[in-house]
PDB file of N, CA and C in Angstrom:
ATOM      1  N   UNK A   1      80.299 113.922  60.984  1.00  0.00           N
ATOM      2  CA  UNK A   1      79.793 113.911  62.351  1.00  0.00           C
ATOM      3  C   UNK A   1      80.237 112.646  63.088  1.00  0.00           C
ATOM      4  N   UNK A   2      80.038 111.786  62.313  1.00  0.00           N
ATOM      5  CA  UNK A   2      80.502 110.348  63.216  1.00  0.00           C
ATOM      6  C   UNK A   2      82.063 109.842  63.536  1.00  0.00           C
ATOM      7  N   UNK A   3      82.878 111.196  62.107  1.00  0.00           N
ATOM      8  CA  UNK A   3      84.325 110.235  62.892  1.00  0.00           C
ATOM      9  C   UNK A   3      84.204 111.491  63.505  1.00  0.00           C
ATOM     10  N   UNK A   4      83.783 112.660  63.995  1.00  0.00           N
ATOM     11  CA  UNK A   4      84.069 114.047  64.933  1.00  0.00           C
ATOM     12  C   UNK A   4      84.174 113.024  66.046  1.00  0.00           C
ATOM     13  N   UNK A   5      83.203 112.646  66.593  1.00  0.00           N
ATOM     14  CA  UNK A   5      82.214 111.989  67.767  1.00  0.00           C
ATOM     15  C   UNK A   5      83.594 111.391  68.169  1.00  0.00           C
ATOM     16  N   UNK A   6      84.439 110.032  67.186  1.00  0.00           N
ATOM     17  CA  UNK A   6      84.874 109.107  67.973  1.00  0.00           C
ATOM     18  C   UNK A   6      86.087 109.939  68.057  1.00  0.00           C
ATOM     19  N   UNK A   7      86.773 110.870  67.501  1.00  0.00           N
ATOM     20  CA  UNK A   7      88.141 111.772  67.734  1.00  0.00           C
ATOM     21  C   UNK A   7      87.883 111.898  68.197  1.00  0.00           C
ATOM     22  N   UNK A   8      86.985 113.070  68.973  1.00  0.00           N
ATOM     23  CA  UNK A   8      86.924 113.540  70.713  1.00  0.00           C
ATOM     24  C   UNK A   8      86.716 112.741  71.593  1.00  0.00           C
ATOM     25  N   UNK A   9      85.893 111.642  71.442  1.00  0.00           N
ATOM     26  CA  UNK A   9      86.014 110.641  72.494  1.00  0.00           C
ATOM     27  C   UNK A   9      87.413 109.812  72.875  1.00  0.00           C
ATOM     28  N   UNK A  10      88.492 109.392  71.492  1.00  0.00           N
ATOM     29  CA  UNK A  10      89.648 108.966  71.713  1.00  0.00           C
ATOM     30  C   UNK A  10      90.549 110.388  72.030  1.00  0.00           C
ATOM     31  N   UNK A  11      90.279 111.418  71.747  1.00  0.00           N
ATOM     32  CA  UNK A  11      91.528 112.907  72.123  1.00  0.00           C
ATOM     33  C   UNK A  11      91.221 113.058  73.596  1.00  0.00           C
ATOM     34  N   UNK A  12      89.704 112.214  74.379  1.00  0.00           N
ATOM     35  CA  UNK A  12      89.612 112.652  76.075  1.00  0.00           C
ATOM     36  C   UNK A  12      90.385 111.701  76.362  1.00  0.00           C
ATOM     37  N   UNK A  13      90.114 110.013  75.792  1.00  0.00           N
ATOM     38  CA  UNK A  13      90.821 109.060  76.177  1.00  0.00           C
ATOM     39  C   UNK A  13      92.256 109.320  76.751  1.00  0.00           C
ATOM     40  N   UNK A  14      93.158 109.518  75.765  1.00  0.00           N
ATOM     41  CA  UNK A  14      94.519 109.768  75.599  1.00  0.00           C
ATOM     42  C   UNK A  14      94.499 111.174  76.608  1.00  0.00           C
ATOM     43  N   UNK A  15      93.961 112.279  76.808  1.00  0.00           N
ATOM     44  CA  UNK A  15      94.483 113.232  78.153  1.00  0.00           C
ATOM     45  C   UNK A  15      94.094 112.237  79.433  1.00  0.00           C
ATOM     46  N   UNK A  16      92.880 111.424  79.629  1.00  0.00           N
ATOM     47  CA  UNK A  16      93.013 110.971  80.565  1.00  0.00           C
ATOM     48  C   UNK A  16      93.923 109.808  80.946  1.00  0.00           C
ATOM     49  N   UNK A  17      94.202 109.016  79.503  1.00  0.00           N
ATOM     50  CA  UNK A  17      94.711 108.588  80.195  1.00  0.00           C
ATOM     51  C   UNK A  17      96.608 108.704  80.415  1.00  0.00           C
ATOM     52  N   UNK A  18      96.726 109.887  80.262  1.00  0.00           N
ATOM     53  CA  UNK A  18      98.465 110.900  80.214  1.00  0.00           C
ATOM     54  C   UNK A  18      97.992 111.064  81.642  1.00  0.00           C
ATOM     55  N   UNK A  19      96.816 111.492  82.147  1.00  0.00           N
ATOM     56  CA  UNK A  19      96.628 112.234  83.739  1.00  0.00           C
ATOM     57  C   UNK A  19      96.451 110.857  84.606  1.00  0.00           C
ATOM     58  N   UNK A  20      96.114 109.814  84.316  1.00  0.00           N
ATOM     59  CA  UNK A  20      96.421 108.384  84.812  1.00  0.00           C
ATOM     60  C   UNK A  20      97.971 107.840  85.163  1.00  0.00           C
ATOM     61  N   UNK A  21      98.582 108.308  83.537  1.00  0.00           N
ATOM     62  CA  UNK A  21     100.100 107.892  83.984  1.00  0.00           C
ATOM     63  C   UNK A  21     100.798 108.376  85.260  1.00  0.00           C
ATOM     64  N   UNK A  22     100.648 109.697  84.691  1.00  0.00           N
ATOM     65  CA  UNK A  22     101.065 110.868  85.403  1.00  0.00           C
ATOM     66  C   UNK A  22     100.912 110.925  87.035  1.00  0.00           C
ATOM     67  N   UNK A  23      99.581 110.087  87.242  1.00  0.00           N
ATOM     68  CA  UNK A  23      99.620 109.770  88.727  1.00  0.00           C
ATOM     69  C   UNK A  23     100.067 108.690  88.902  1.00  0.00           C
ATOM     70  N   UNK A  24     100.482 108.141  88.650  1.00  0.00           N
ATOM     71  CA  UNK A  24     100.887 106.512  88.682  1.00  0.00           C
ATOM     72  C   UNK A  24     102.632 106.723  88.887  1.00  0.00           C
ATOM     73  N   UNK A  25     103.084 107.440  87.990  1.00  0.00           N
ATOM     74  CA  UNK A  25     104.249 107.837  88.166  1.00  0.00           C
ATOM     75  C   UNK A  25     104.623 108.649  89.649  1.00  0.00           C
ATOM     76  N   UNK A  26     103.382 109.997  90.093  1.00  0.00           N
ATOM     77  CA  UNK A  26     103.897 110.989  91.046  1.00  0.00           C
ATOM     78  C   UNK A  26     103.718 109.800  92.230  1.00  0.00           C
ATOM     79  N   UNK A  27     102.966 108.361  92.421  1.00  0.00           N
ATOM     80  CA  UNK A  27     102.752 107.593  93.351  1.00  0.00           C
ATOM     81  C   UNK A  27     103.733 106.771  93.368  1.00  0.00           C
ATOM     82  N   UNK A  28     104.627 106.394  92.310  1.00  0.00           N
ATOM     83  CA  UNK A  28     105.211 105.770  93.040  1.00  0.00           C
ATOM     84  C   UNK A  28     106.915 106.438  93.835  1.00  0.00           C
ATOM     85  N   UNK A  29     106.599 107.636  93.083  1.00  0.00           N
ATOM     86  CA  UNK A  29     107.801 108.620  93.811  1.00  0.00           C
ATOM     87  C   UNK A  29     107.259 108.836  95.348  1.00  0.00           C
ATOM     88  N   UNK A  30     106.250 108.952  95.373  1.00  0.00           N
ATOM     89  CA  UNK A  30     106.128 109.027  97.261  1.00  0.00           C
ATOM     90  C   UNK A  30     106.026 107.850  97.728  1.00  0.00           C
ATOM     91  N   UNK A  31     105.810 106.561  97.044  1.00  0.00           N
ATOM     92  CA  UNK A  31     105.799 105.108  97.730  1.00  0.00           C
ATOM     93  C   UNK A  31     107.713 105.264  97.731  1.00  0.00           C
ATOM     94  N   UNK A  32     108.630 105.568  96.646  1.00  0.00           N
ATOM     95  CA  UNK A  32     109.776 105.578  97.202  1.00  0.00           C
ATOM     96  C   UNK A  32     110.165 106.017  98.478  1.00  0.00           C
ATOM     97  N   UNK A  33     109.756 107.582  98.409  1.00  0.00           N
ATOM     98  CA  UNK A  33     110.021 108.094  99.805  1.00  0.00           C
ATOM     99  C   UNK A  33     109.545 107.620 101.624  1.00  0.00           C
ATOM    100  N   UNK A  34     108.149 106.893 100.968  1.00  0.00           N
ATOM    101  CA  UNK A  34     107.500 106.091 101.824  1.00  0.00           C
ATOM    102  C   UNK A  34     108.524 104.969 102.340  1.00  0.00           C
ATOM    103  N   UNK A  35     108.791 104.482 101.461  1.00  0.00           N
ATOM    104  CA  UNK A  35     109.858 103.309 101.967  1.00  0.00           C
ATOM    105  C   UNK A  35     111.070 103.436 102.424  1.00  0.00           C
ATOM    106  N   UNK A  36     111.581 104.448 101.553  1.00  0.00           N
ATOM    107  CA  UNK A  36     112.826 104.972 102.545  1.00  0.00           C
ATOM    108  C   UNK A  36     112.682 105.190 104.347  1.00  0.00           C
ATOM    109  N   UNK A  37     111.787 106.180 104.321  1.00  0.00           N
ATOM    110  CA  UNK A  37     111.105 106.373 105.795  1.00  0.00           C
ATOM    111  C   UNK A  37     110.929 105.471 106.145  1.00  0.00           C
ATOM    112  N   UNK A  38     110.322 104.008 105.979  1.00  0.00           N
ATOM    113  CA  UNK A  38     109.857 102.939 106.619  1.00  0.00           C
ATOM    114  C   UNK A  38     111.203 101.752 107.154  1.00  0.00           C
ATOM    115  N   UNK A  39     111.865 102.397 105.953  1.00  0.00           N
ATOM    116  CA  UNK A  39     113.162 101.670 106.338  1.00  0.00           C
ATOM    117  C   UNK A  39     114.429 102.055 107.041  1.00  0.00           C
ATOM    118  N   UNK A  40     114.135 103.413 107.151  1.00  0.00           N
ATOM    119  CA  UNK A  40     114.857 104.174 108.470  1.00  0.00           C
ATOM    120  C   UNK A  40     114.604 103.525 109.731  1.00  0.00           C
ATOM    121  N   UNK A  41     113.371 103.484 109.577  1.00  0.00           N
ATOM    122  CA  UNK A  41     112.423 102.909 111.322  1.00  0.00           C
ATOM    123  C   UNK A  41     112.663 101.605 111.392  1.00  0.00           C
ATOM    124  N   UNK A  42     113.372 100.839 110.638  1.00  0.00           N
ATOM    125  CA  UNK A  42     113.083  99.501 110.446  1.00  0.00           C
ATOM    126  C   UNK A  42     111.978  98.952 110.205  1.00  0.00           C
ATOM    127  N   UNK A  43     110.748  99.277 110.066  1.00  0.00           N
ATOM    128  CA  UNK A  43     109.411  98.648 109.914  1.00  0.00           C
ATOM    129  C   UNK A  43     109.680  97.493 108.348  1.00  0.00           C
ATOM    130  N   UNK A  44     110.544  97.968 107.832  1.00  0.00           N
ATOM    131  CA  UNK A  44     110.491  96.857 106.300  1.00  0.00           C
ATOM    132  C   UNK A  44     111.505  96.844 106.061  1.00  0.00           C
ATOM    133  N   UNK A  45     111.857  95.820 105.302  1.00  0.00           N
ATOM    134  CA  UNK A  45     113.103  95.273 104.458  1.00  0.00           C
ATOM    135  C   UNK A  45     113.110  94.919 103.459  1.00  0.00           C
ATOM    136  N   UNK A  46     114.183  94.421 103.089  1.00  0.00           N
ATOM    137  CA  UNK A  46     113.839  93.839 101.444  1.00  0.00           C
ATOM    138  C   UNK A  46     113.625  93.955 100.265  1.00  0.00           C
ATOM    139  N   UNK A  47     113.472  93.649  98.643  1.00  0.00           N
ATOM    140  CA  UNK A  47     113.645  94.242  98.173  1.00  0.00           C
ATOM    141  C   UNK A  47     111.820  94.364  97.531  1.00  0.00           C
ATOM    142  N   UNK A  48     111.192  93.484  97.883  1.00  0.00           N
ATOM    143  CA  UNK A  48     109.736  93.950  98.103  1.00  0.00           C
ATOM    144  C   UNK A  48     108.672  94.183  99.114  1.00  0.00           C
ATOM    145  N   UNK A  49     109.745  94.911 100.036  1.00  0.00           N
ATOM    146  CA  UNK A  49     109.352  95.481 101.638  1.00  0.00           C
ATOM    147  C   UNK A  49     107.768  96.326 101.360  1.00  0.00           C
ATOM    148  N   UNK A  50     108.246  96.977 100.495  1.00  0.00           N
ATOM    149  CA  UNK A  50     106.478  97.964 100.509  1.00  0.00           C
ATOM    150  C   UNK A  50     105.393  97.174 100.129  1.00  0.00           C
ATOM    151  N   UNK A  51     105.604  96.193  99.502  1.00  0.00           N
ATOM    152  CA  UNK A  51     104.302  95.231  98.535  1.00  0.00           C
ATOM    153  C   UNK A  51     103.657  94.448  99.687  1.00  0.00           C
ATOM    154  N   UNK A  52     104.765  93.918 100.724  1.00  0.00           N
ATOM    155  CA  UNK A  52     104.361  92.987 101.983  1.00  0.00           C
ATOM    156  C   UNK A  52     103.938  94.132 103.132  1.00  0.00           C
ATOM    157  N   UNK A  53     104.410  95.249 103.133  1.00  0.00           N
ATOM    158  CA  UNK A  53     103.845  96.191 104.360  1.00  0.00           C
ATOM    159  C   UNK A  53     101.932  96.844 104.194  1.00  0.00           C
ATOM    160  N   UNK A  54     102.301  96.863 102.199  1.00  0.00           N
ATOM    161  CA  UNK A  54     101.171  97.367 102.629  1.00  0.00           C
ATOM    162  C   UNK A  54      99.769  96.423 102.395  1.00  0.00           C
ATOM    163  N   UNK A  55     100.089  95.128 101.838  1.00  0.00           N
ATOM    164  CA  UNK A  55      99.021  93.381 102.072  1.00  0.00           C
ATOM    165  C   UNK A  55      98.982  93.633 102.942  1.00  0.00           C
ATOM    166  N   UNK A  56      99.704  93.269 104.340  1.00  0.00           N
ATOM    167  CA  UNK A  56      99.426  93.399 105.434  1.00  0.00           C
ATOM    168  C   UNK A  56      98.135  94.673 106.087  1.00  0.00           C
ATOM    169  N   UNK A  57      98.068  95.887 105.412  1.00  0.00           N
ATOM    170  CA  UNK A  57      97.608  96.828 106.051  1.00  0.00           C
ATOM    171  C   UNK A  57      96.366  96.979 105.210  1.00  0.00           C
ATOM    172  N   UNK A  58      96.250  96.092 103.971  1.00  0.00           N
ATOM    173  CA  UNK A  58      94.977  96.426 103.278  1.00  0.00           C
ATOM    174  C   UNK A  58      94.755  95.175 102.036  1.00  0.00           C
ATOM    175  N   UNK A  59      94.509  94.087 103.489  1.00  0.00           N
ATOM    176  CA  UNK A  59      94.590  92.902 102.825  1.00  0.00           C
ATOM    177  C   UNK A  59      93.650  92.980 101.897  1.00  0.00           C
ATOM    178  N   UNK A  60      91.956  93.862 101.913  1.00  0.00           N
ATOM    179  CA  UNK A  60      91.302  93.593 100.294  1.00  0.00           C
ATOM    180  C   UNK A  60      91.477  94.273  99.459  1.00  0.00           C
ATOM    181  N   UNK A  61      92.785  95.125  99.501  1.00  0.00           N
ATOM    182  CA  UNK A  61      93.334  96.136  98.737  1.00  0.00           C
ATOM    183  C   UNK A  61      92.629  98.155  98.844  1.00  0.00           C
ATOM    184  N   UNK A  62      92.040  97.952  99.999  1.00  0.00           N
ATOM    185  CA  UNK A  62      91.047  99.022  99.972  1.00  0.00           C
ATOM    186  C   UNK A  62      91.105  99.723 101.464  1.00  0.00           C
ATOM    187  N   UNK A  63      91.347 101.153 101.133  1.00  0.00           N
ATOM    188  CA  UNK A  63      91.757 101.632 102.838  1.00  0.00           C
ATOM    189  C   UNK A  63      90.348 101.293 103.318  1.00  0.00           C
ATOM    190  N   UNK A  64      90.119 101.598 104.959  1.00  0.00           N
ATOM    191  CA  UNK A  64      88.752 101.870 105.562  1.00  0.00           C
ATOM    192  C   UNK A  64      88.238 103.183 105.486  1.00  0.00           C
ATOM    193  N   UNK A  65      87.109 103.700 106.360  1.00  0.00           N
ATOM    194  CA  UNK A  65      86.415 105.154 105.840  1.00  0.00           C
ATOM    195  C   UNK A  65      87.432 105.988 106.323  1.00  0.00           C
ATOM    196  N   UNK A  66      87.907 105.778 107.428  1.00  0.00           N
ATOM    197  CA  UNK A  66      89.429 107.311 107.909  1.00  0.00           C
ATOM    198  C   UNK A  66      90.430 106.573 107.677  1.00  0.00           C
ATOM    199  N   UNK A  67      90.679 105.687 107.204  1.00  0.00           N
ATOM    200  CA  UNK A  67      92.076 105.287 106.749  1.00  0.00           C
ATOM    201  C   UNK A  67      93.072 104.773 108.033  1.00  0.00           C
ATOM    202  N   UNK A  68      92.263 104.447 108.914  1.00  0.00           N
ATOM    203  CA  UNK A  68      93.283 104.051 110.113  1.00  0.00           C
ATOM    204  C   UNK A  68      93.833 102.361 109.946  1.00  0.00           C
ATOM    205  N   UNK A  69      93.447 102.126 109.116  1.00  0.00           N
ATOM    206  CA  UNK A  69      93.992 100.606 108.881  1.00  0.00           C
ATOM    207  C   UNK A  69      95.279 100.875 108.292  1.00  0.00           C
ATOM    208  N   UNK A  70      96.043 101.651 107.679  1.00  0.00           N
ATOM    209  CA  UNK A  70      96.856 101.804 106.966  1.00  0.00           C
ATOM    210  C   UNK A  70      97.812 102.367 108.008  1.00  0.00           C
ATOM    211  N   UNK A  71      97.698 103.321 109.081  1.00  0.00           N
ATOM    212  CA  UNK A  71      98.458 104.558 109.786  1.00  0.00           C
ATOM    213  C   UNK A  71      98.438 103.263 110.897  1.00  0.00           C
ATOM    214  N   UNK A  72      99.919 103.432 111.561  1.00  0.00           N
ATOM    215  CA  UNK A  72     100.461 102.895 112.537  1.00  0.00           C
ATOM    216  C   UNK A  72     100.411 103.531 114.071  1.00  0.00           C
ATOM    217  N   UNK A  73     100.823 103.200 114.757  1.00  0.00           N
ATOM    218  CA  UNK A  73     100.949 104.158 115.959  1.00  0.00           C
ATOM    219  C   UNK A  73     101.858 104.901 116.218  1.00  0.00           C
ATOM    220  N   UNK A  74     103.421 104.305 115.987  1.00  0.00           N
ATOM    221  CA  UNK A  74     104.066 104.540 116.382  1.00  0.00           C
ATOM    222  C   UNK A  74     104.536 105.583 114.715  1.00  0.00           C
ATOM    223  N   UNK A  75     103.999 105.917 113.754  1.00  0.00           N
ATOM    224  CA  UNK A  75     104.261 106.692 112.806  1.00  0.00           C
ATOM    225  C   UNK A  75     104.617 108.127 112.988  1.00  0.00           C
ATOM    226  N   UNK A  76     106.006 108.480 112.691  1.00  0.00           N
ATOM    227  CA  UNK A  76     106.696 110.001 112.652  1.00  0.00           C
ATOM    228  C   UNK A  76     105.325 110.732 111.984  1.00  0.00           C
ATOM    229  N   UNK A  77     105.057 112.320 112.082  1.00  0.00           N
ATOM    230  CA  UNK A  77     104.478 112.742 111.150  1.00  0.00           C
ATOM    231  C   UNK A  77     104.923 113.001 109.818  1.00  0.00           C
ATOM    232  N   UNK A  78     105.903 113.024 109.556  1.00  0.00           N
ATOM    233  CA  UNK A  78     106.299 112.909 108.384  1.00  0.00           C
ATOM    234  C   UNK A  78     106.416 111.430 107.356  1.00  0.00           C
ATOM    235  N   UNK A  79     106.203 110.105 108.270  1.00  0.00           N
ATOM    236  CA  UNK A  79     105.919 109.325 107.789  1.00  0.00           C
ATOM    237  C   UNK A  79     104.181 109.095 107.517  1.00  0.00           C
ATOM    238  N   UNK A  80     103.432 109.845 108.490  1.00  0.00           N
ATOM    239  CA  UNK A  80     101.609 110.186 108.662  1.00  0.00           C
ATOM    240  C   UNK A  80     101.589 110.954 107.163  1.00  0.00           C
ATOM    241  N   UNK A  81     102.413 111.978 107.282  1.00  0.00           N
ATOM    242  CA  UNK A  81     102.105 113.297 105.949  1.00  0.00           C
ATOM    243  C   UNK A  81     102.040 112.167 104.449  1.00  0.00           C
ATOM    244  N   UNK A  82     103.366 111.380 104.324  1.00  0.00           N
ATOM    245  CA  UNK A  82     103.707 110.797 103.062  1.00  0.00           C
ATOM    246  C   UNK A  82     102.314 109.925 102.963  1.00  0.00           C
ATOM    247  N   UNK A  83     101.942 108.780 103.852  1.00  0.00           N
ATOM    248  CA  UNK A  83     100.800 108.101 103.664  1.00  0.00           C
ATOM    249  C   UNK A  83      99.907 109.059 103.067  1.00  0.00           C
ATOM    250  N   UNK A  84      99.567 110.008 103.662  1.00  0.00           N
ATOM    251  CA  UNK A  84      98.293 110.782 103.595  1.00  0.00           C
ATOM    252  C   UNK A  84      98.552 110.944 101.894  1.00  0.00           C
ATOM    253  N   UNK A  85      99.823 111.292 101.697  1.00  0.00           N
ATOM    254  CA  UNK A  85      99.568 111.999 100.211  1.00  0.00           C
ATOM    255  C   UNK A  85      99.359 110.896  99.208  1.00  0.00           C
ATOM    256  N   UNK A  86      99.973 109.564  99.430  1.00  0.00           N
ATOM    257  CA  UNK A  86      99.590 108.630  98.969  1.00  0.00           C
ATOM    258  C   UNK A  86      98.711 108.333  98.700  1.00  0.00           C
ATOM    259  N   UNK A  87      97.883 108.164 100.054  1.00  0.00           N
ATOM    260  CA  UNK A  87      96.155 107.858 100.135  1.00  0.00           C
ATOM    261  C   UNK A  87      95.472 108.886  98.896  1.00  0.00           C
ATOM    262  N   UNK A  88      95.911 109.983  99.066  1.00  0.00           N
ATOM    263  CA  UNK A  88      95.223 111.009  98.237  1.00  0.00           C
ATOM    264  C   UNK A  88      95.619 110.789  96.387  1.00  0.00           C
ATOM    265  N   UNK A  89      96.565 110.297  96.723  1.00  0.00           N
ATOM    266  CA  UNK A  89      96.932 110.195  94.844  1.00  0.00           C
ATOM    267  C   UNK A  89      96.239 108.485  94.628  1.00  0.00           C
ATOM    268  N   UNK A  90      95.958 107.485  94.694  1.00  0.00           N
ATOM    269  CA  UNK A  90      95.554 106.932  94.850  1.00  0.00           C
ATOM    270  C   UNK A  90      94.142 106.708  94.775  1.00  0.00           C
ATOM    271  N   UNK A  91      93.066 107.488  95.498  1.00  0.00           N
ATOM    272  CA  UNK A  91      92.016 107.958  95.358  1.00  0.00           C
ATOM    273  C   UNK A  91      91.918 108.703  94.179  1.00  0.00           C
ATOM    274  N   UNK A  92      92.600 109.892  93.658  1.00  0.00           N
ATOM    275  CA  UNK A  92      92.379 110.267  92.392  1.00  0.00           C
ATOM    276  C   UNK A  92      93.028 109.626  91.077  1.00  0.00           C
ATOM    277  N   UNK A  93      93.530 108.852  91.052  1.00  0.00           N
ATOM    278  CA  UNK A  93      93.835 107.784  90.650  1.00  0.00           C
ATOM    279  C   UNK A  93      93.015 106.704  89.455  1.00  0.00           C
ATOM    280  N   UNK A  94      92.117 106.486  91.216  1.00  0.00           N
ATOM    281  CA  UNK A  94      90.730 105.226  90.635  1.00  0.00           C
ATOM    282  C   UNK A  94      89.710 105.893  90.394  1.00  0.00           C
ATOM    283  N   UNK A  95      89.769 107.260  90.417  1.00  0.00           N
ATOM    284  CA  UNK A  95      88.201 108.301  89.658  1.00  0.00           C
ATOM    285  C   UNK A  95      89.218 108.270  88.763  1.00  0.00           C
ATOM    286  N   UNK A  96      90.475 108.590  88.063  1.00  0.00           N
ATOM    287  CA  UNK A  96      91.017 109.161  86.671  1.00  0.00           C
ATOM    288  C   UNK A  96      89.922 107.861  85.878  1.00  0.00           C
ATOM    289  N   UNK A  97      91.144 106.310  86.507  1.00  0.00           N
ATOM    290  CA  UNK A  97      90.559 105.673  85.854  1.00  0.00           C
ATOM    291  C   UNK A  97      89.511 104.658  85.446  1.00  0.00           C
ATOM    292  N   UNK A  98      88.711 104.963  86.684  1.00  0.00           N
ATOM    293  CA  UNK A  98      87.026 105.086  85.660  1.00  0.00           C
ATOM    294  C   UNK A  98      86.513 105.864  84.918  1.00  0.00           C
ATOM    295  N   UNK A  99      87.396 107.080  84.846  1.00  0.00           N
ATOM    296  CA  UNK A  99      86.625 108.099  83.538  1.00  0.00           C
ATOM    297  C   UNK A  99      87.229 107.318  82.314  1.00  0.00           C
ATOM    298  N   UNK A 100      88.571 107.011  82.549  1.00  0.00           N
ATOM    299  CA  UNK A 100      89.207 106.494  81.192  1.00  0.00           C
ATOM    300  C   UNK A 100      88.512 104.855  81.169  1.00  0.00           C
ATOM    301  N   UNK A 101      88.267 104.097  81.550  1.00  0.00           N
ATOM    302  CA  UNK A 101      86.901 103.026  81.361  1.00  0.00           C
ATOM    303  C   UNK A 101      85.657 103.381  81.252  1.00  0.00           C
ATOM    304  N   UNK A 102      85.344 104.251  81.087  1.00  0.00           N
ATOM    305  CA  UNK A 102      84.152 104.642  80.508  1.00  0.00           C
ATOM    306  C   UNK A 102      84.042 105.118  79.160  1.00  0.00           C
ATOM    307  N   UNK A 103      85.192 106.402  79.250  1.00  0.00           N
ATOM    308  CA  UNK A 103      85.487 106.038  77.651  1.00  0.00           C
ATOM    309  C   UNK A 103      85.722 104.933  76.919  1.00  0.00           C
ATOM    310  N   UNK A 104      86.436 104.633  77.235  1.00  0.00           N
ATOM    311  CA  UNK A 104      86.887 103.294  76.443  1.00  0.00           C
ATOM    312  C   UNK A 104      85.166 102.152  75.972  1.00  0.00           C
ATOM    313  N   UNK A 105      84.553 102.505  77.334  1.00  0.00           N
ATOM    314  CA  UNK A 105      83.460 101.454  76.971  1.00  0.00           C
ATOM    315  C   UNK A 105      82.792 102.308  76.011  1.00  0.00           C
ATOM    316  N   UNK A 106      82.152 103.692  75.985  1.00  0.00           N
ATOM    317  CA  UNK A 106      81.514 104.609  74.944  1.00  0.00           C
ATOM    318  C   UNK A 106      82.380 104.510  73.804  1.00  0.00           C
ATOM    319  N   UNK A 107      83.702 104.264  73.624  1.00  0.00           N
ATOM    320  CA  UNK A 107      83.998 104.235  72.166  1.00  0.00           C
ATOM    321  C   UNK A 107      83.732 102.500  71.785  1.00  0.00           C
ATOM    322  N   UNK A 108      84.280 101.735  72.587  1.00  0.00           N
ATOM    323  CA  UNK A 108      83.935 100.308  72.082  1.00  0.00           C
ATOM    324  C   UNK A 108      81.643 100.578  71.817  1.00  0.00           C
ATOM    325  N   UNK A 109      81.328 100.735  72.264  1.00  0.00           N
ATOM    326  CA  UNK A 109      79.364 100.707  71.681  1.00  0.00           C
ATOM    327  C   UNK A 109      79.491 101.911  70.702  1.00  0.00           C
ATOM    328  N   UNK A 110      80.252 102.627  70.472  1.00  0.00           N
ATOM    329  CA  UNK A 110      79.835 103.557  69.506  1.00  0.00           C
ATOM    330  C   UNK A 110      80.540 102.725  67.803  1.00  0.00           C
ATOM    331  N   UNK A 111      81.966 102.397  68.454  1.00  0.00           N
ATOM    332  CA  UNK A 111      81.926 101.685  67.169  1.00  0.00           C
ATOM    333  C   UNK A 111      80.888 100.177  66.664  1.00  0.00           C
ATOM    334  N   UNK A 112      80.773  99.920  67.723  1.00  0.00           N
ATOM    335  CA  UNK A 112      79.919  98.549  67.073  1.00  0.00           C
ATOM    336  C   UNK A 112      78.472  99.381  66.758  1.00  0.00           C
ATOM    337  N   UNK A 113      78.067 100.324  67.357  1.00  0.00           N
ATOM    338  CA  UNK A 113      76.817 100.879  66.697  1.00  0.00           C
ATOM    339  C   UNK A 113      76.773 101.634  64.951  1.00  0.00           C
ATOM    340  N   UNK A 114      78.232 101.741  65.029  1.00  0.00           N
ATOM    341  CA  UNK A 114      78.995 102.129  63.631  1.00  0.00           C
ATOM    342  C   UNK A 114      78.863 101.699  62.443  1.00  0.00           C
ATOM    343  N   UNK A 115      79.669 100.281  62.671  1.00  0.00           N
ATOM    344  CA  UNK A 115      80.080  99.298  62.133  1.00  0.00           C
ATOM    345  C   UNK A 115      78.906  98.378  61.837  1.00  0.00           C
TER     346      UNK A 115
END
């Protein structure tokens, strides 16, 4: 019963955290495309143009409640669409990984309750 317990708790670990990568990876393929677009418009340069565009737009690292701190004015919709999907992978993202820190904390107290 007790090593059942910690296998399933480390077999959720490891899917969540494959569905963590997995967004981490599909984000930064639209931060590519993001930047491409941004650098069509000229809005950025450089070779860490996106890291300084988006400090600037979310200096405590955290959009606002509609996300207008991030969206520009003068933004194509297709540069509006890419943010948006961003925003959205991002958000599911930081729920993946607090499920996968939570596990992690339930297997760290289960083994010391173990042990």
């Amino acid at each position: 019963m007790n090593h059942s317990f910690f296998l399933i708790t480390f077999l959720l670990f490891l899917v969540l955290f494959s569905l963590a990568l997995k967004k981490i990876l599909r984000g930064r393929k639209i931060e590519q495309r993001i930047s491409k677009k941004l650098n069509e418009h000229g809005k950025i340069n450089g070779l860490f143009g996106m890291v300084y565009y988006t400090k600037e737009r979310l200096p405590w690292g955290s959009f606002s409640k509609d996300y207008n701190n991030f969206y520009d004015e003068d933004d194509s919709e297709e540069i509006k669409e890419l943010k948006t999907l961003w925003i959205v992978n991002v958000k599911e993202f930081r729920k993946i990984m607090f499920l996968v820190l939570l596990d992690v904390f339930i297997i760290m107290i289960y083994s010391y309750l173990i042990a």
